[in-house]
C-alpha atoms as a PDB file:
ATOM      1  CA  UNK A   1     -17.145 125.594  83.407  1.00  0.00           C
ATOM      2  CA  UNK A   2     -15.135 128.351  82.439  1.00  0.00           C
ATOM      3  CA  UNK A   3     -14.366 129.883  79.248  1.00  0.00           C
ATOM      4  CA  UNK A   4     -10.771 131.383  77.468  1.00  0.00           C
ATOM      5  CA  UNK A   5     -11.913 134.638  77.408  1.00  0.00           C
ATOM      6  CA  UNK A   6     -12.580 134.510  81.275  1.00  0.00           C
ATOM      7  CA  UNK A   7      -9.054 132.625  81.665  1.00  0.00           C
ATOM      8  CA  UNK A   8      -7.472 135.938  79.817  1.00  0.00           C
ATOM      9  CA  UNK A   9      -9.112 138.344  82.624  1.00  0.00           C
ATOM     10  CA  UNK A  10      -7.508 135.858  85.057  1.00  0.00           C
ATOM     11  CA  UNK A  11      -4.398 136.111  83.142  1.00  0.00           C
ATOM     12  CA  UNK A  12      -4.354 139.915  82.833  1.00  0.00           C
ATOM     13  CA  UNK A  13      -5.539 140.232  86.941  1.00  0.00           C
ATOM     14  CA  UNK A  14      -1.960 138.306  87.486  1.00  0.00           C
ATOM     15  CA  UNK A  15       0.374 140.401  85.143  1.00  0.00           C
ATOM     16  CA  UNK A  16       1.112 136.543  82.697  1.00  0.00           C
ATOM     17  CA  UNK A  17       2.140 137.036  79.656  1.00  0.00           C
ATOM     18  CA  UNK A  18      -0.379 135.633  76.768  1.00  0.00           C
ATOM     19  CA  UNK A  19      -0.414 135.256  73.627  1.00  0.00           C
ATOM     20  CA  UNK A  20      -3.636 134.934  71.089  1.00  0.00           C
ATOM     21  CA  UNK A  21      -3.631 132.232  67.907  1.00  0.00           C
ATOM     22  CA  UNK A  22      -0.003 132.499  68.560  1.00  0.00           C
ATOM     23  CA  UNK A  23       1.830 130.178  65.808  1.00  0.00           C
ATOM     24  CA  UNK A  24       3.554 127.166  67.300  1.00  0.00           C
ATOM     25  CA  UNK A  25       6.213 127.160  64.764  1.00  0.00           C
ATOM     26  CA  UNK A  26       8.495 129.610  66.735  1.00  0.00           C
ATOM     27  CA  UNK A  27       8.208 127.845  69.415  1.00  0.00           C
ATOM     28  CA  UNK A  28       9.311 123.756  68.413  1.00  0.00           C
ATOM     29  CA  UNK A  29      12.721 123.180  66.919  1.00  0.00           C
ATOM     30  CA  UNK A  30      11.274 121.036  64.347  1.00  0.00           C
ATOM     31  CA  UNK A  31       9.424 124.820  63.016  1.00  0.00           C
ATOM     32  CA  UNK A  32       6.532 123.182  61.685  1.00  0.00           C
ATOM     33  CA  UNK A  33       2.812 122.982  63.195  1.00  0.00           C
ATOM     34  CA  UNK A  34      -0.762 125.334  63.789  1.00  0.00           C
ATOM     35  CA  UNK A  35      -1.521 127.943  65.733  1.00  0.00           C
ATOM     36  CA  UNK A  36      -2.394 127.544  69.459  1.00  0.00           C
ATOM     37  CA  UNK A  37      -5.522 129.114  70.813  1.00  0.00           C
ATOM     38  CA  UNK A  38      -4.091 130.493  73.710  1.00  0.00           C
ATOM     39  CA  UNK A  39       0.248 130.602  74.610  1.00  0.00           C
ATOM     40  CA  UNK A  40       0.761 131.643  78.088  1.00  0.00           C
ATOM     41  CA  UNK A  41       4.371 132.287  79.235  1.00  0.00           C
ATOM     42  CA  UNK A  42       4.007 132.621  83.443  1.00  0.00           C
ATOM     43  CA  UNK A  43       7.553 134.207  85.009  1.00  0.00           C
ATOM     44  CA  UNK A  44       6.975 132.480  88.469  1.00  0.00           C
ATOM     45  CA  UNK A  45       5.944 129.659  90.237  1.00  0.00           C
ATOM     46  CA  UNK A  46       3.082 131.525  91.602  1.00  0.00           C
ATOM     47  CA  UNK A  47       1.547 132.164  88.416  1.00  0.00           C
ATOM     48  CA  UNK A  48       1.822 128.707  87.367  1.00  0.00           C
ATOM     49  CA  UNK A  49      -0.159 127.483  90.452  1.00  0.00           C
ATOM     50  CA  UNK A  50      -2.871 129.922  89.400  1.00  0.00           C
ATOM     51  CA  UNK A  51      -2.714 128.925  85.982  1.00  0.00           C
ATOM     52  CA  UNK A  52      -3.300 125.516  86.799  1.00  0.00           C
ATOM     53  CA  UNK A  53      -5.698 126.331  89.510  1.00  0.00           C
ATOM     54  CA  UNK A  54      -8.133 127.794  87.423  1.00  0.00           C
ATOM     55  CA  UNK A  55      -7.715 125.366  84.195  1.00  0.00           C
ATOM     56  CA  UNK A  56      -8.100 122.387  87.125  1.00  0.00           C
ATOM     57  CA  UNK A  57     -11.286 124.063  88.541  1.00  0.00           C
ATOM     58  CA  UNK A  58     -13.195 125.062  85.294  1.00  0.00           C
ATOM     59  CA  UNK A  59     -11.871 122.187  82.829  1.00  0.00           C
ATOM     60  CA  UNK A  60     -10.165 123.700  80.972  1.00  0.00           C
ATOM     61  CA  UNK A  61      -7.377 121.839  78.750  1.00  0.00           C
ATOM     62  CA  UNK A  62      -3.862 122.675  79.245  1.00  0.00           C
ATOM     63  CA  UNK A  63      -0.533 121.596  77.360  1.00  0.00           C
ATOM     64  CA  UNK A  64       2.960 122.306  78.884  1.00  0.00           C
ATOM     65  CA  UNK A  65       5.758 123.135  76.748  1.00  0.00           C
ATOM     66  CA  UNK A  66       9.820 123.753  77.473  1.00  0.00           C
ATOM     67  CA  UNK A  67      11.775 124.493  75.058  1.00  0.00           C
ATOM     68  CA  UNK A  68      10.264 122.813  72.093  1.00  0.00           C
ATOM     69  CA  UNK A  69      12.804 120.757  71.136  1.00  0.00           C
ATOM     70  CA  UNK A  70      11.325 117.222  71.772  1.00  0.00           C
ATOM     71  CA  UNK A  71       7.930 117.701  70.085  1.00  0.00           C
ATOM     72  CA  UNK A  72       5.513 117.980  66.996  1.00  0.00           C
ATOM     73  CA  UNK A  73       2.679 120.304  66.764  1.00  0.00           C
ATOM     74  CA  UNK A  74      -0.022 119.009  64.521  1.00  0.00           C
ATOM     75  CA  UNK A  75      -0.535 121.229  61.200  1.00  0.00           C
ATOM     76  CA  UNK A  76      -4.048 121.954  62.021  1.00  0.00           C
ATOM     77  CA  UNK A  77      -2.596 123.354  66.054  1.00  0.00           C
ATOM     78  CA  UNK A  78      -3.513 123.086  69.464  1.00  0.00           C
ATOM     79  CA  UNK A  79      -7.476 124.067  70.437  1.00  0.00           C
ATOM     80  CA  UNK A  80      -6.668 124.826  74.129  1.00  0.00           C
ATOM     81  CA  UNK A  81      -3.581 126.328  75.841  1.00  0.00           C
ATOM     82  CA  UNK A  82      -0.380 126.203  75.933  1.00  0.00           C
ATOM     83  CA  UNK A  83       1.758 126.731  79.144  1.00  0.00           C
ATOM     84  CA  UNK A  84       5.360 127.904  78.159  1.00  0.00           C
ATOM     85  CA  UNK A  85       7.504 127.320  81.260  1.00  0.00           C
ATOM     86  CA  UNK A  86      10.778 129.274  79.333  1.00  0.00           C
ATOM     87  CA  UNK A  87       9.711 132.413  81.388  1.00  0.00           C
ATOM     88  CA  UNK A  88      11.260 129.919  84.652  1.00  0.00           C
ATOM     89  CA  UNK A  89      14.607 131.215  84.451  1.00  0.00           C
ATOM     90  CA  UNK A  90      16.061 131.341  87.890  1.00  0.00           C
ATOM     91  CA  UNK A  91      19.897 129.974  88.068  1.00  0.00           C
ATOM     92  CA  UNK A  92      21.797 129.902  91.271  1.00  0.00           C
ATOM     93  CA  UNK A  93      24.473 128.173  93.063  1.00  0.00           C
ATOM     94  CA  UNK A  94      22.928 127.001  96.526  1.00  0.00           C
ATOM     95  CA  UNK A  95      26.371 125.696  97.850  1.00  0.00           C
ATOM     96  CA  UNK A  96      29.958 124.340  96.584  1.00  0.00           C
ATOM     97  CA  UNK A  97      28.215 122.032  94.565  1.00  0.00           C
ATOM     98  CA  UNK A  98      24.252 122.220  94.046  1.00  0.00           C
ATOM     99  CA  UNK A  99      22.971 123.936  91.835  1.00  0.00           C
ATOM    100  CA  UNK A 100      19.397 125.059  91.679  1.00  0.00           C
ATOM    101  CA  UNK A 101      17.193 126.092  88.382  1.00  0.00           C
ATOM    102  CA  UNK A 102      14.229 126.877  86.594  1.00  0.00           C
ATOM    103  CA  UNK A 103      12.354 124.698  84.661  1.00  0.00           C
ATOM    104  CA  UNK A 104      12.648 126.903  81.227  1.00  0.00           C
ATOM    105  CA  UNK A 105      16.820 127.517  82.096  1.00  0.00           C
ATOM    106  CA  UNK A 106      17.934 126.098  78.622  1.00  0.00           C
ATOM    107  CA  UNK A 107      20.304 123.061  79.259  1.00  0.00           C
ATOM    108  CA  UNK A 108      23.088 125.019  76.973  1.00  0.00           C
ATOM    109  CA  UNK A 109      22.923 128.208  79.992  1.00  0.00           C
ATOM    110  CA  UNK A 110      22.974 125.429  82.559  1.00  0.00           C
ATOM    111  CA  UNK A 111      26.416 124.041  81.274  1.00  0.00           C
ATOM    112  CA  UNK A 112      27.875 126.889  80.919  1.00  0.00           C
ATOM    113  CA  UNK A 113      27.348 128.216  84.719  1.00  0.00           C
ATOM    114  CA  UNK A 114      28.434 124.662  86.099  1.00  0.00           C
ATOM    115  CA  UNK A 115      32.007 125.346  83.780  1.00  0.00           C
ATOM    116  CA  UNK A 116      31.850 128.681  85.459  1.00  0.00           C
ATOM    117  CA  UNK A 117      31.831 127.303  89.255  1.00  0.00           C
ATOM    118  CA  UNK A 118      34.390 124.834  87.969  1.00  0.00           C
ATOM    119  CA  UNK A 119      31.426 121.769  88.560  1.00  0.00           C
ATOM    120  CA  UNK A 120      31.440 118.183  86.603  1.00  0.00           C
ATOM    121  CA  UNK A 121      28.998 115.953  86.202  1.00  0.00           C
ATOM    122  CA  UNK A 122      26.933 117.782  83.497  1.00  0.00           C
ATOM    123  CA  UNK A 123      28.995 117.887  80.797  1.00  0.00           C
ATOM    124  CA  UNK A 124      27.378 115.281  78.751  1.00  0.00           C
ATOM    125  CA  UNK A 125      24.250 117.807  78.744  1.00  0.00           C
ATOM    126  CA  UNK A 126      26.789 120.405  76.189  1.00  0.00           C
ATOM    127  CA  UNK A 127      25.077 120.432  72.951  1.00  0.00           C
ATOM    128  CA  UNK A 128      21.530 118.762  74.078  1.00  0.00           C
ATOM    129  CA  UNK A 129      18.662 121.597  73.451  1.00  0.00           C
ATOM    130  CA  UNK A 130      15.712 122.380  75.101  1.00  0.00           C
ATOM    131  CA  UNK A 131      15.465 123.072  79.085  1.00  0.00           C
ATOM    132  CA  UNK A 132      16.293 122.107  82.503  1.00  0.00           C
ATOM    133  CA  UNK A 133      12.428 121.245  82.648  1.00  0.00           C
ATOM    134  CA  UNK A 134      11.851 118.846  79.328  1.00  0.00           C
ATOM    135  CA  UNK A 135      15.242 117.501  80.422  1.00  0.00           C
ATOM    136  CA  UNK A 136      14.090 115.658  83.104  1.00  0.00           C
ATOM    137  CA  UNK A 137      10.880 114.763  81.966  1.00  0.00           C
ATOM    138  CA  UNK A 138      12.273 112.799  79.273  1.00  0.00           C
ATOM    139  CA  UNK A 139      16.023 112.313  81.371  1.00  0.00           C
ATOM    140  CA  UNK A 140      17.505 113.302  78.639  1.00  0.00           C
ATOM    141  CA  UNK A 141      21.147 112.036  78.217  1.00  0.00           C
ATOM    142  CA  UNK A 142      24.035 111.103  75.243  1.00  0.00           C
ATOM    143  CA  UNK A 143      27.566 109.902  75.527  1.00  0.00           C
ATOM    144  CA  UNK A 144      26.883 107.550  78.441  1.00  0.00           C
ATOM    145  CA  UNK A 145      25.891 110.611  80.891  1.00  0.00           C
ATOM    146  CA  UNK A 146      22.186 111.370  81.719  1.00  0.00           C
ATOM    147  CA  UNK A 147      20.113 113.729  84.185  1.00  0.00           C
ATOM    148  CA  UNK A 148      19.110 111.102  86.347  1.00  0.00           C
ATOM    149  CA  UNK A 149      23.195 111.072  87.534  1.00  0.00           C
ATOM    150  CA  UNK A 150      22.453 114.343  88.546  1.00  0.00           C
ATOM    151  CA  UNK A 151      19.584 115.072  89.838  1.00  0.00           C
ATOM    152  CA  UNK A 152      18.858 115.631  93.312  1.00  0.00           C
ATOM    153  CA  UNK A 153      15.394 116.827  93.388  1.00  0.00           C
ATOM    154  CA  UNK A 154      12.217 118.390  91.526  1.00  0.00           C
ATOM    155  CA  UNK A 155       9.707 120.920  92.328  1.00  0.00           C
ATOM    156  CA  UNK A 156       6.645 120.949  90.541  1.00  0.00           C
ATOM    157  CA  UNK A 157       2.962 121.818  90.679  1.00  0.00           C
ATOM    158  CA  UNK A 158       0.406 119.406  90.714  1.00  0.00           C
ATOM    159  CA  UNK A 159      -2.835 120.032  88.133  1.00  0.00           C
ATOM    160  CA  UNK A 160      -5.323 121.413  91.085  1.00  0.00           C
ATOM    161  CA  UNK A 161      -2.601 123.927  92.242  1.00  0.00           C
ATOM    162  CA  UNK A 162      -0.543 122.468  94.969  1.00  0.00           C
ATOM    163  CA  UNK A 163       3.077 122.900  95.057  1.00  0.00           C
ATOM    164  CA  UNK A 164       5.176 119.932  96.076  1.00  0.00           C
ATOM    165  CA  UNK A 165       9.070 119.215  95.905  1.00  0.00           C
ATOM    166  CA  UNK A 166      10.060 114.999  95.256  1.00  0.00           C
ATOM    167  CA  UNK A 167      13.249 113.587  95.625  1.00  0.00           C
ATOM    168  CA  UNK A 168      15.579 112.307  92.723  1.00  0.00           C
ATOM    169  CA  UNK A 169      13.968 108.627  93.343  1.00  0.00           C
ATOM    170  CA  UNK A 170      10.766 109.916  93.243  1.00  0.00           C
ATOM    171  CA  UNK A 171      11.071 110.984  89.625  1.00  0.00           C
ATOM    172  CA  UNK A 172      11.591 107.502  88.910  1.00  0.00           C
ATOM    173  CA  UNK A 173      14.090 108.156  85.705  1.00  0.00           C
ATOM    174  CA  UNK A 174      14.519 105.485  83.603  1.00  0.00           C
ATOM    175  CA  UNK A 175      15.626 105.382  79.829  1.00  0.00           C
ATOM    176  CA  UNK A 176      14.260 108.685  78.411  1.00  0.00           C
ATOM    177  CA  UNK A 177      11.653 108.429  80.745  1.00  0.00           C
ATOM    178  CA  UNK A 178      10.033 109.514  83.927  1.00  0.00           C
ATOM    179  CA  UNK A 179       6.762 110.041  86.322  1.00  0.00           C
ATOM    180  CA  UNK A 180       6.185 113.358  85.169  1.00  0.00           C
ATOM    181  CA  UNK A 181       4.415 111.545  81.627  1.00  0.00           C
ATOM    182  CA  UNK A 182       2.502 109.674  83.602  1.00  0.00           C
ATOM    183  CA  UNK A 183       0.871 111.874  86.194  1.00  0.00           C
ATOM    184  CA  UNK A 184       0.900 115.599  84.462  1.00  0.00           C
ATOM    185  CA  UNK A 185       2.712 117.502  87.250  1.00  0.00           C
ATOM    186  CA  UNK A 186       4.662 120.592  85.970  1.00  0.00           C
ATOM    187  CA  UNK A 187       7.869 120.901  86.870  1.00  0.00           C
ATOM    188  CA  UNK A 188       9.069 124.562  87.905  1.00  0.00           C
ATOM    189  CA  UNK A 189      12.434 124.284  89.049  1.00  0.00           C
ATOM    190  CA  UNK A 190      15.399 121.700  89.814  1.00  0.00           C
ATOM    191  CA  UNK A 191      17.991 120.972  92.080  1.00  0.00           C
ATOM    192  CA  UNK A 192      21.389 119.112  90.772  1.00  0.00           C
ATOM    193  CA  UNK A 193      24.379 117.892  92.855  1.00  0.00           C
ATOM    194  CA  UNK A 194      27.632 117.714  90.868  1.00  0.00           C
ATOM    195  CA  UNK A 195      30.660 116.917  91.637  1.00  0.00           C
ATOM    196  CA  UNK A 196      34.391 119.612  92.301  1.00  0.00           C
ATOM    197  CA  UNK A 197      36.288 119.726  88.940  1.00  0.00           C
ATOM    198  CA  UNK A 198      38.809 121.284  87.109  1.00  0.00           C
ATOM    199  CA  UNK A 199      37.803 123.801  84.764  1.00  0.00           C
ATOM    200  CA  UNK A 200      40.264 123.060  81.833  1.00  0.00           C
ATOM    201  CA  UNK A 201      39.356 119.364  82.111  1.00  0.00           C
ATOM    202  CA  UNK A 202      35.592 120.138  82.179  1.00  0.00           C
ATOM    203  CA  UNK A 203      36.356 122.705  79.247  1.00  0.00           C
ATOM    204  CA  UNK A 204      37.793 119.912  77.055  1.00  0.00           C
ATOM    205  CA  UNK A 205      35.441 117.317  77.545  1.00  0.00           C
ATOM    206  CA  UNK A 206      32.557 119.821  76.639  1.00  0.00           C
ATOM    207  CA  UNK A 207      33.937 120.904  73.384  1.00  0.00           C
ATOM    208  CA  UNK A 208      35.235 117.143  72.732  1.00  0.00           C
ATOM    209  CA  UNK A 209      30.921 116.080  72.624  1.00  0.00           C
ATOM    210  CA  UNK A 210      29.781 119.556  70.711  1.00  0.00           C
ATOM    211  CA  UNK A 211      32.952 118.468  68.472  1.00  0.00           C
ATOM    212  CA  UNK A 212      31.495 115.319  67.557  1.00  0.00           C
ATOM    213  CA  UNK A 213      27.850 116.263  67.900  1.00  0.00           C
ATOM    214  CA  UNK A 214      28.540 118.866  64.994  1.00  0.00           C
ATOM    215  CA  UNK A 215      30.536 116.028  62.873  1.00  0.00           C
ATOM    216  CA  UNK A 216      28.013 113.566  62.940  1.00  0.00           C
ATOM    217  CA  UNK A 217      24.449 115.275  63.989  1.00  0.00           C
ATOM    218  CA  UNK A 218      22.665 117.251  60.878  1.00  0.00           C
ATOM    219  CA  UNK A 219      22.767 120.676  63.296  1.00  0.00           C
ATOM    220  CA  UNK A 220      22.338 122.493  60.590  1.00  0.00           C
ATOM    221  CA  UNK A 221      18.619 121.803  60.116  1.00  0.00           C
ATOM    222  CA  UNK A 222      15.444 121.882  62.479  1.00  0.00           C
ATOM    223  CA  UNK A 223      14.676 118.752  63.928  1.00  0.00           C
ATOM    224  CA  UNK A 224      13.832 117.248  67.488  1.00  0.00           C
ATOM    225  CA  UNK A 225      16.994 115.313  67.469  1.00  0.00           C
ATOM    226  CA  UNK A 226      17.085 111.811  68.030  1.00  0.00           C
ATOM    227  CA  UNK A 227      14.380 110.670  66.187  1.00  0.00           C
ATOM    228  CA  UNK A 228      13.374 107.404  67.797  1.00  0.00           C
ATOM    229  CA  UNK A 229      14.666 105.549  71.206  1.00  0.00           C
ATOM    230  CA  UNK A 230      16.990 103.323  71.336  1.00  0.00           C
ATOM    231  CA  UNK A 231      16.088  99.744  70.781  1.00  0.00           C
ATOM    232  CA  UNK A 232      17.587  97.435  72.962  1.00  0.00           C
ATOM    233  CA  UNK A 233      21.081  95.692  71.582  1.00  0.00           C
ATOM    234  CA  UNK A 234      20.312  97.804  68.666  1.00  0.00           C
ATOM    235  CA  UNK A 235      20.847 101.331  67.137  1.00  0.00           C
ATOM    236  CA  UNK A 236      17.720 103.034  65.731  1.00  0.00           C
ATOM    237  CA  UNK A 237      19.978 104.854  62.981  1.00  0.00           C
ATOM    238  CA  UNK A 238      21.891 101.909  61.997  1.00  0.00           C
ATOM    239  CA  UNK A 239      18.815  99.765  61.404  1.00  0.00           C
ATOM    240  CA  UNK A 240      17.748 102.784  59.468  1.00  0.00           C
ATOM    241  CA  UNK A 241      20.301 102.413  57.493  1.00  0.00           C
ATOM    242  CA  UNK A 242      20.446  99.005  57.269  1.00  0.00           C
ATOM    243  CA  UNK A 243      16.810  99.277  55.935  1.00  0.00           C
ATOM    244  CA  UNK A 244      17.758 101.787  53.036  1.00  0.00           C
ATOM    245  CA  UNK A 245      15.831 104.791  54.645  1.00  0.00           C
ATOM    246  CA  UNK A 246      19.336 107.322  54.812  1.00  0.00           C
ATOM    247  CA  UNK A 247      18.032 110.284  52.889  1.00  0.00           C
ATOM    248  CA  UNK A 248      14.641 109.071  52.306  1.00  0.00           C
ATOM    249  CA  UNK A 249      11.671 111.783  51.837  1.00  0.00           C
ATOM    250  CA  UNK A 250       8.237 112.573  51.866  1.00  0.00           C
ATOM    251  CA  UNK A 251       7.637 116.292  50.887  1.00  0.00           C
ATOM    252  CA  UNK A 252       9.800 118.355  53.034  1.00  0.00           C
ATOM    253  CA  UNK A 253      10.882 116.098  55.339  1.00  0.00           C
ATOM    254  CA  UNK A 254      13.898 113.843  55.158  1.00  0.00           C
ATOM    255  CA  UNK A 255      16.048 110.839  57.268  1.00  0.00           C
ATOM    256  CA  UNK A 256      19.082 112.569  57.580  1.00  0.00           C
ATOM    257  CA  UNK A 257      22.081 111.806  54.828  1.00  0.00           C
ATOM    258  CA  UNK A 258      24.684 112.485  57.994  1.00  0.00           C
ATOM    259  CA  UNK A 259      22.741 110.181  60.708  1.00  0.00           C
ATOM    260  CA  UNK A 260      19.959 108.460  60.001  1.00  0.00           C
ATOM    261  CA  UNK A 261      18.521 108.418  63.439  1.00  0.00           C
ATOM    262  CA  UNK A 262      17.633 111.861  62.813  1.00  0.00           C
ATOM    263  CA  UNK A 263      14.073 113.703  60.710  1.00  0.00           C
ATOM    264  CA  UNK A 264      15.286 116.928  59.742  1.00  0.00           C
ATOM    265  CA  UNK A 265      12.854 119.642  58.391  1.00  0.00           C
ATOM    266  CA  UNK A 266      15.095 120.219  54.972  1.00  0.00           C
ATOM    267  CA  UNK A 267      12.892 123.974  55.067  1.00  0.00           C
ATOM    268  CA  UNK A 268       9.466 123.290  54.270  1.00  0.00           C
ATOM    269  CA  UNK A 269       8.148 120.236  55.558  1.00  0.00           C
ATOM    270  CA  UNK A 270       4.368 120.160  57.598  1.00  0.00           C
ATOM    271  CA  UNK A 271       3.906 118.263  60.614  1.00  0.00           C
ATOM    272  CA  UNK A 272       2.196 115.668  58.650  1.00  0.00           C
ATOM    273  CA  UNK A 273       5.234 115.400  56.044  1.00  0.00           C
ATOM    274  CA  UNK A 274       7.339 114.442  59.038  1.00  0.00           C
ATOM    275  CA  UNK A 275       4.916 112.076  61.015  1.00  0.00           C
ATOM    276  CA  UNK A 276       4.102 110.260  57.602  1.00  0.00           C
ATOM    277  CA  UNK A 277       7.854 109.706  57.247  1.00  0.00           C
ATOM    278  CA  UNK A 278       8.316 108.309  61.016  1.00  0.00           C
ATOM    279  CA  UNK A 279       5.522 105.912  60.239  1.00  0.00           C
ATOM    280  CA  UNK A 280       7.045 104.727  56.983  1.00  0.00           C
ATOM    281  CA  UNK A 281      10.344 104.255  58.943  1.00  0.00           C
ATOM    282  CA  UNK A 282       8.578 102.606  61.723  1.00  0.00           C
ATOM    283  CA  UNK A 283       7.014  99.810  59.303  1.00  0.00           C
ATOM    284  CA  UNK A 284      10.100  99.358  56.705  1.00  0.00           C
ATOM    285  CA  UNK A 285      12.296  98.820  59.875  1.00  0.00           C
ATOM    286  CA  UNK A 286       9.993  96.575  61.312  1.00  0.00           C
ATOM    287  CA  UNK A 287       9.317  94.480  57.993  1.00  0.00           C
ATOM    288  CA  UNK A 288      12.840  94.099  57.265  1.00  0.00           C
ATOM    289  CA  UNK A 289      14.616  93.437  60.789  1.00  0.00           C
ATOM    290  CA  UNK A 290      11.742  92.770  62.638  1.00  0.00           C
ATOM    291  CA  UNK A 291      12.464  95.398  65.454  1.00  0.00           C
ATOM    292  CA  UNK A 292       9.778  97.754  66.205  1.00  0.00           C
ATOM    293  CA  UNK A 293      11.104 101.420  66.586  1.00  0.00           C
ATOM    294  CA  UNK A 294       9.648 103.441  68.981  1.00  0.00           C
ATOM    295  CA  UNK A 295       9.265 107.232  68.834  1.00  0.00           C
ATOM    296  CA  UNK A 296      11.018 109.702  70.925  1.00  0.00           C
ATOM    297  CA  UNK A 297       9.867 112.451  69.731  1.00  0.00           C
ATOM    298  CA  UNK A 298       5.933 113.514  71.287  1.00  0.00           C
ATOM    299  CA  UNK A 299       3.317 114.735  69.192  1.00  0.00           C
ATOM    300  CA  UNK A 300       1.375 117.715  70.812  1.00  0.00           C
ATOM    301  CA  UNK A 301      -2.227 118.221  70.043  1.00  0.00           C
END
């Protein structure tokens, strides 16, 4: 079995940038959580497969992370590593209309260069944060688009090493879900088809969704967004409310005054302020409309 320290002289032997006790609050949009043992940020799908190669062969335990944005890091950290795929940055048009990406491409850059190349189908994406990567592995979507209406196909790297590329089927997307959190694959890069548009329209339908986003979504604090999933025939942030949770806090974390489907950090909340809160929203929900709530966001330790 191997050991970190021999993992770093692997690291170092491939040129991947690493990272030591590296705090895990600049890297989660909810800016809470510990310190990771070890944060590696590879800039290719080659290092990846080593990366992986080595932690498969010599048990060593790995955690990937996009862009942060759909995740908790305990207070007390991560004992292991950390794989940051935002180094997987590629972005290029293949033809007319596919459009081909890294895994850490932030869904924001992604928008932007289908507007460019005058391409719909993605527009629903305009506002949603994190990456191309933690997109699809939780198909992220709002305002009645999602990634699995887009996606073509995935390439990823299995945990002993080998690269592989799926189809769109093969991902199996379903609501804010997919194979990739069942089987621990990591996804390096992603092919979308979209459709011809016209760039005006496109234009005005994107700023139409950030529009609303900004007059009903508390932007203007961390958080992972949408707290909890959607219960079926319901609205998590109208049971919320229902329930008499809108602004409700424990230390520094609150249910959002402006939408109460969203925990917002209000500045100095600790992962256990907000995970207390969840579960207190979880049971009052549950004891007073008897739906359970399930959480969207995942909790990394």
């Amino acid at each position: 079995m191997g050991n970190q320290q021999e993992l770093i002289q692997h690291l170092e032997q491939s040129g991947c940038t690493y990272w030591e006790n590296e705090s895990m609050k600049e890297h989660i949009s909810f800016k809470v959580g510990g310190t990771a043992d070890l944060f590696l940020k590879p800039t290719d799908s080659e290092q990846c497969a080593a990366i992986l190669t080595y932690c498969h062969e010599n048990e060593l335990p790995l955690l990937y992370l996009g862009g942060g944005s759909n995740v908790i890091v305990h207070d007390f950290g991560i004992r292991g590593t950390v794989l940051c795929t935002n180094g997987l940055n590629d972005l290029e048009l293949l033809d007319g209309c596919r459009i081909r990406c890294g895994a850490g491409v932030k869904l924001s850059r992604l928008c932007a260069f289908a507007l460019e190349h005058s391409l719909s189908g993605l527009e629903f994406a305009w506002g949603i944060p994190g990456t191309t990567g933690g997109a699809v592995y939780m198909n992220a979507g709002a305002y009645d688009g999602c990634i699995k209406d887009v996606l073509e196909s995935c390439e990823h790297i299995t945990p002993d090493g080998q690269r592989q590329t799926v189809t769109a089927a093969d991902v199996k997307l379903g609501y804010r879900t997919s194979i990739y959190q069942k089987n621990n694959n990591l996804i390096t890069s992603v092919i979308f088809q979209l459709n011809p548009g016209v760039y005006e329209m496109i234009r005005e339908k994107m700023d139409d969704l950030m529009n609303r986003r900004r007059e009903k979504q508390p932007l203007e604090y961390p958080s992972a967004g949408s707290t909890f999933k959607r219960p079926e025939g319901y609205f998590a942030g109208a049971l919320i409310e229902q329930s008499g949770l809108k602004g409700a806090t424990i230390g520094g974390a609150q249910v959002s005054e402006k939408h109460a489907g969203f925990i917002i950090n209000k500045g100095d909340a600790t992962a256990s302020d907000i995970l207390r809160l969840i579960d207190k929203v979880k049971q009052e929900v549950f004891d007073k409309t008897g739906v359970h709530l399930e959480c969207e966001v995942r909790v990394l330790k």
